[in-house]
N, C-alpha and C. Protein backbone atom coordinates (compact mmCIF):
# COMPACT_ATOMS: atom_id res chain seq x y z
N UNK A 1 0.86 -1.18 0.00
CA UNK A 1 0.00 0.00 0.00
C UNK A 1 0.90 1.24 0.00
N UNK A 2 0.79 2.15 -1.11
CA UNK A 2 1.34 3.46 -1.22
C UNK A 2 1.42 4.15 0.16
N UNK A 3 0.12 4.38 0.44
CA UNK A 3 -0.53 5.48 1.66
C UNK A 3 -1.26 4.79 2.75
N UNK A 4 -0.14 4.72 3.92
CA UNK A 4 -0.64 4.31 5.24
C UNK A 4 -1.87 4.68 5.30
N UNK A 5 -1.87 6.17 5.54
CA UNK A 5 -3.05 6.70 5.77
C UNK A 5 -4.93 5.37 5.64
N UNK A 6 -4.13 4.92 4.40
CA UNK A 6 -5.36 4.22 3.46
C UNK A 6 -5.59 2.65 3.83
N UNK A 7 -4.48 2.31 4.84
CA UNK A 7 -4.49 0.89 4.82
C UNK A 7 -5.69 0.21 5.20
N UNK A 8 -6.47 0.58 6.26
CA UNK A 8 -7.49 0.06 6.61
C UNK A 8 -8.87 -0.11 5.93
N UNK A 9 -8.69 0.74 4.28
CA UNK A 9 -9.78 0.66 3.56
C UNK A 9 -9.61 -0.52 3.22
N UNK A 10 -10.53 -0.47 2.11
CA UNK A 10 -10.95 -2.02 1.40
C UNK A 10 -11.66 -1.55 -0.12
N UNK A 11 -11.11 -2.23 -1.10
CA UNK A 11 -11.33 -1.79 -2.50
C UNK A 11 -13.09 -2.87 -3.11
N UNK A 12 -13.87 -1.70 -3.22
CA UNK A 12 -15.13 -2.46 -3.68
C UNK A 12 -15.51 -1.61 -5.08
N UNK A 13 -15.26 -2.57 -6.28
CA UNK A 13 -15.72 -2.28 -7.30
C UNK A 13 -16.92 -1.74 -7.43
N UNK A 14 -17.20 -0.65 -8.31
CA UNK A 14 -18.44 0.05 -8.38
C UNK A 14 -19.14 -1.19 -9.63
N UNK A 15 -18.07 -0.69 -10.89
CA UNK A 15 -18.48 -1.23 -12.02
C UNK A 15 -17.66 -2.05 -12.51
N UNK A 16 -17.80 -2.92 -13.31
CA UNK A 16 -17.24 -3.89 -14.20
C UNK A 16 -17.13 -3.91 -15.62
N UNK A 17 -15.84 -4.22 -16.66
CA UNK A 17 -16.79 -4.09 -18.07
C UNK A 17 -17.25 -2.87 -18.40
N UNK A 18 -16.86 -1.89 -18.07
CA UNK A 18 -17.30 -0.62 -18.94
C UNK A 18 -15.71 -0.25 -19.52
N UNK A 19 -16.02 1.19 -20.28
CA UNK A 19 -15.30 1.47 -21.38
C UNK A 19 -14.35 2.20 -20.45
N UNK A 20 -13.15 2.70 -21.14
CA UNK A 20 -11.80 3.75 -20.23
C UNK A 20 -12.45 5.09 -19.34
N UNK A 21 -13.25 5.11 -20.54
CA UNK A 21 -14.07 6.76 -20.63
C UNK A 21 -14.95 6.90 -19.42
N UNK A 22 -16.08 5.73 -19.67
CA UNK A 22 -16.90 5.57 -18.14
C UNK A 22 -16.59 4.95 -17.19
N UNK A 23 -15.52 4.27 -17.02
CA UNK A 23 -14.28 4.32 -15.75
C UNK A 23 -14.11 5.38 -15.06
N UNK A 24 -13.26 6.61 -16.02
CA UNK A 24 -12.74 7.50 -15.49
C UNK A 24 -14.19 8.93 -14.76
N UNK A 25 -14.92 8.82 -15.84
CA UNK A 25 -15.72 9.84 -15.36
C UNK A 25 -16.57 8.73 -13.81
N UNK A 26 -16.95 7.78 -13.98
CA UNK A 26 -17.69 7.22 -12.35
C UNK A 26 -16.48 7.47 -11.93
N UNK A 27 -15.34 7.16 -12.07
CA UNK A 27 -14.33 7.84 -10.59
C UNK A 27 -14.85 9.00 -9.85
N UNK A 28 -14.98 9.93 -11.06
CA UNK A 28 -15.47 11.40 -10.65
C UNK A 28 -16.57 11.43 -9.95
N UNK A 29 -17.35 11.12 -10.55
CA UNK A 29 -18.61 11.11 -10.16
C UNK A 29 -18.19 10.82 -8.46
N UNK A 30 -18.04 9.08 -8.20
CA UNK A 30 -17.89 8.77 -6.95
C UNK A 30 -17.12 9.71 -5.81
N UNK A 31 -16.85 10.53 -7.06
CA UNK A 31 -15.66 11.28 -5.88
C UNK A 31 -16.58 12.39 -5.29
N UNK A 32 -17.27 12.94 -6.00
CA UNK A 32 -18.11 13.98 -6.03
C UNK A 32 -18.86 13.67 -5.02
N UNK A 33 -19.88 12.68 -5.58
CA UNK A 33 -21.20 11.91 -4.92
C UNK A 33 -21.04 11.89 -3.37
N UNK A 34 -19.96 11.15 -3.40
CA UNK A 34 -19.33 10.18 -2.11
C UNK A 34 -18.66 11.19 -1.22
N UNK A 35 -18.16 12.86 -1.08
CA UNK A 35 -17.24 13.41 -0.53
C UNK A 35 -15.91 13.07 0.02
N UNK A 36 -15.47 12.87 -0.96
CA UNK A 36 -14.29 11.91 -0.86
C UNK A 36 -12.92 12.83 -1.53
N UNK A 37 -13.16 13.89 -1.61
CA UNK A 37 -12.44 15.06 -2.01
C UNK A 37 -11.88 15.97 -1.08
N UNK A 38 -10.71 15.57 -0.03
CA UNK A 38 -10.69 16.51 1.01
C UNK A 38 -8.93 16.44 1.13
N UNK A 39 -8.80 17.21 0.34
CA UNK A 39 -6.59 17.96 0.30
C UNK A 39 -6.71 17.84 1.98
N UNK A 40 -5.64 17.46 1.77
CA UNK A 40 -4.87 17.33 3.76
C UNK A 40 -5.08 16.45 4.40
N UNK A 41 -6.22 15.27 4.28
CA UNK A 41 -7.07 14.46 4.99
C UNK A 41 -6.67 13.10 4.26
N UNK A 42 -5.26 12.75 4.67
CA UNK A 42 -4.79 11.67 3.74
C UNK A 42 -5.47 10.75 3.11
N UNK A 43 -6.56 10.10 3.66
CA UNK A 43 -6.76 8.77 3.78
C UNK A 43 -8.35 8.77 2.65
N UNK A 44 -8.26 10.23 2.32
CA UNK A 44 -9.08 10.60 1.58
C UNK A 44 -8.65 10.94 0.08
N UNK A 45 -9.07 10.55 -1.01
CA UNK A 45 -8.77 11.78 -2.27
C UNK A 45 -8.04 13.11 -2.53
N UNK A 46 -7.15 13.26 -2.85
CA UNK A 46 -6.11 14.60 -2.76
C UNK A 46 -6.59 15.10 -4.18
N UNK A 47 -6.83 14.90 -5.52
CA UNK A 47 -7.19 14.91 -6.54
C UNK A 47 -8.75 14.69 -7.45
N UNK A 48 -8.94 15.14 -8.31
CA UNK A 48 -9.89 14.77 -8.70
C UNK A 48 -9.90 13.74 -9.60
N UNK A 49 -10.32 12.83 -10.07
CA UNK A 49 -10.56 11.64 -10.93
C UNK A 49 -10.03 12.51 -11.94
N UNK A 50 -10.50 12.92 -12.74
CA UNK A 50 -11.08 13.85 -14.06
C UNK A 50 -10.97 15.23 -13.55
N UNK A 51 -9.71 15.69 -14.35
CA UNK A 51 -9.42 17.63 -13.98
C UNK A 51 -10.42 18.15 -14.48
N UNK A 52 -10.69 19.40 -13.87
CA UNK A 52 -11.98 20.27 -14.46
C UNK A 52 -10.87 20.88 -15.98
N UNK A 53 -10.14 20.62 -16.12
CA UNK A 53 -9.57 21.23 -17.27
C UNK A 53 -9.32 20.53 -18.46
N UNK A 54 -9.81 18.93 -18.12
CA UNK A 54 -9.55 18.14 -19.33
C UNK A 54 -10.68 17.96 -20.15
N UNK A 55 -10.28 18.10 -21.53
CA UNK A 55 -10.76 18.26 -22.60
C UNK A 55 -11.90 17.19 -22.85
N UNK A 56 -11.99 16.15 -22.52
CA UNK A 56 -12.50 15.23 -22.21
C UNK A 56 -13.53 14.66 -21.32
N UNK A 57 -13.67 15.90 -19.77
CA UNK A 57 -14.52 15.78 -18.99
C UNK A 57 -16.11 15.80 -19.34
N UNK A 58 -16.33 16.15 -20.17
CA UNK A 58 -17.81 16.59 -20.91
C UNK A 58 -18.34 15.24 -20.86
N UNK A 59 -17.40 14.26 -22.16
CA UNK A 59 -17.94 12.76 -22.39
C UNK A 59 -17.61 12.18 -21.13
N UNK A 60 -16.87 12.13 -20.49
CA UNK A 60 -16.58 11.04 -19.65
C UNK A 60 -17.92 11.20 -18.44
N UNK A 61 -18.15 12.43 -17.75
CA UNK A 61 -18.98 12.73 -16.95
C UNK A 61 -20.66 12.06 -17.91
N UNK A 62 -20.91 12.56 -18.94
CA UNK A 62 -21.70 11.87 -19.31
C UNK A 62 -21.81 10.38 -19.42
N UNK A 63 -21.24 9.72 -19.93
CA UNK A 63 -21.18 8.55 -19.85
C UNK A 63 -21.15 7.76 -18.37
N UNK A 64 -20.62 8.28 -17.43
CA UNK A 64 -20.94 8.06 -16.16
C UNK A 64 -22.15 7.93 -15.36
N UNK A 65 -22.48 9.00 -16.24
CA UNK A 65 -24.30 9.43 -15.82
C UNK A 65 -25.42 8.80 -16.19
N UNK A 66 -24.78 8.18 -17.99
CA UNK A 66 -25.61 7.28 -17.67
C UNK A 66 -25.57 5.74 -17.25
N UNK A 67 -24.51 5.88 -16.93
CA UNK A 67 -24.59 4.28 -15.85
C UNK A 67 -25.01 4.27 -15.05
N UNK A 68 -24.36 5.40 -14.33
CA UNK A 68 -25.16 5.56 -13.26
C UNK A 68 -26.71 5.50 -12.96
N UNK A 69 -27.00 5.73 -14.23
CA UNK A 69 -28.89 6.25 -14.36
C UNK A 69 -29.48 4.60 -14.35
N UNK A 70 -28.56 3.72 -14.78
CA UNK A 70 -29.09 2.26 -14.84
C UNK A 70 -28.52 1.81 -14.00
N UNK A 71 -27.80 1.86 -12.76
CA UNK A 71 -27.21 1.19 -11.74
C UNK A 71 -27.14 2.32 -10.60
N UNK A 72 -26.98 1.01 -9.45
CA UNK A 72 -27.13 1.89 -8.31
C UNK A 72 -25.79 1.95 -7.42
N UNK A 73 -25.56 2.90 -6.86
CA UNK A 73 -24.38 3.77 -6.36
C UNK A 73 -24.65 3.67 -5.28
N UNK A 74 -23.86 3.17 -4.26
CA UNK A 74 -23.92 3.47 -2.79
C UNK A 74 -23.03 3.95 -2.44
N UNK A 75 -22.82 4.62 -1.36
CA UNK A 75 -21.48 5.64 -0.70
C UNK A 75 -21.44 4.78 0.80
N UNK A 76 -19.81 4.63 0.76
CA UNK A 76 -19.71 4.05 2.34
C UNK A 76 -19.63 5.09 3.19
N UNK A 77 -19.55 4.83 4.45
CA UNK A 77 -19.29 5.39 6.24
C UNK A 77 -18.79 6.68 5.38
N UNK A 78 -18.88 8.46 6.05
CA UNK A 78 -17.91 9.27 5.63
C UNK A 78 -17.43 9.42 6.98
């Protein structure tokens, strides 16, 4: 494990079998959704999935959305 901080998590696949694109944007999403976005708070997200500056965020966030729209998302403990 990279980050002590993180050891005690546990990795639970959202999705399976989807494309690079709707990988990367449900990262986002989850990151969003889930508050899991907090600089300083190691054990948490330092980054965003998907920069608000990449050229790319448009499709990927869409495509996320709609998986999301056919599957269901749960957020663990914050």
């Amino acid at each position: 494990m990279h980050n002590p901080a993180r050891a005690q998590l546990y990795f639970n696949p959202e999705a399976e079998k989807v494309s690079k694109e709707t990988a990367r944007g449900l990262e986002e999403l989850l990151i969003l959704q889930c508050e899991t976005l907090k600089p300083g708070i190691l054990q948490y997200n330092q980054i965003h999935g998907v920069s608000l500056k990449n050229p790319n965020r448009t499709i990927y966030m869409k495509l996320a959305q709609i998986w999301a729209s056919e599957n269901l998302i749960e957020c663990g403990p914050k």
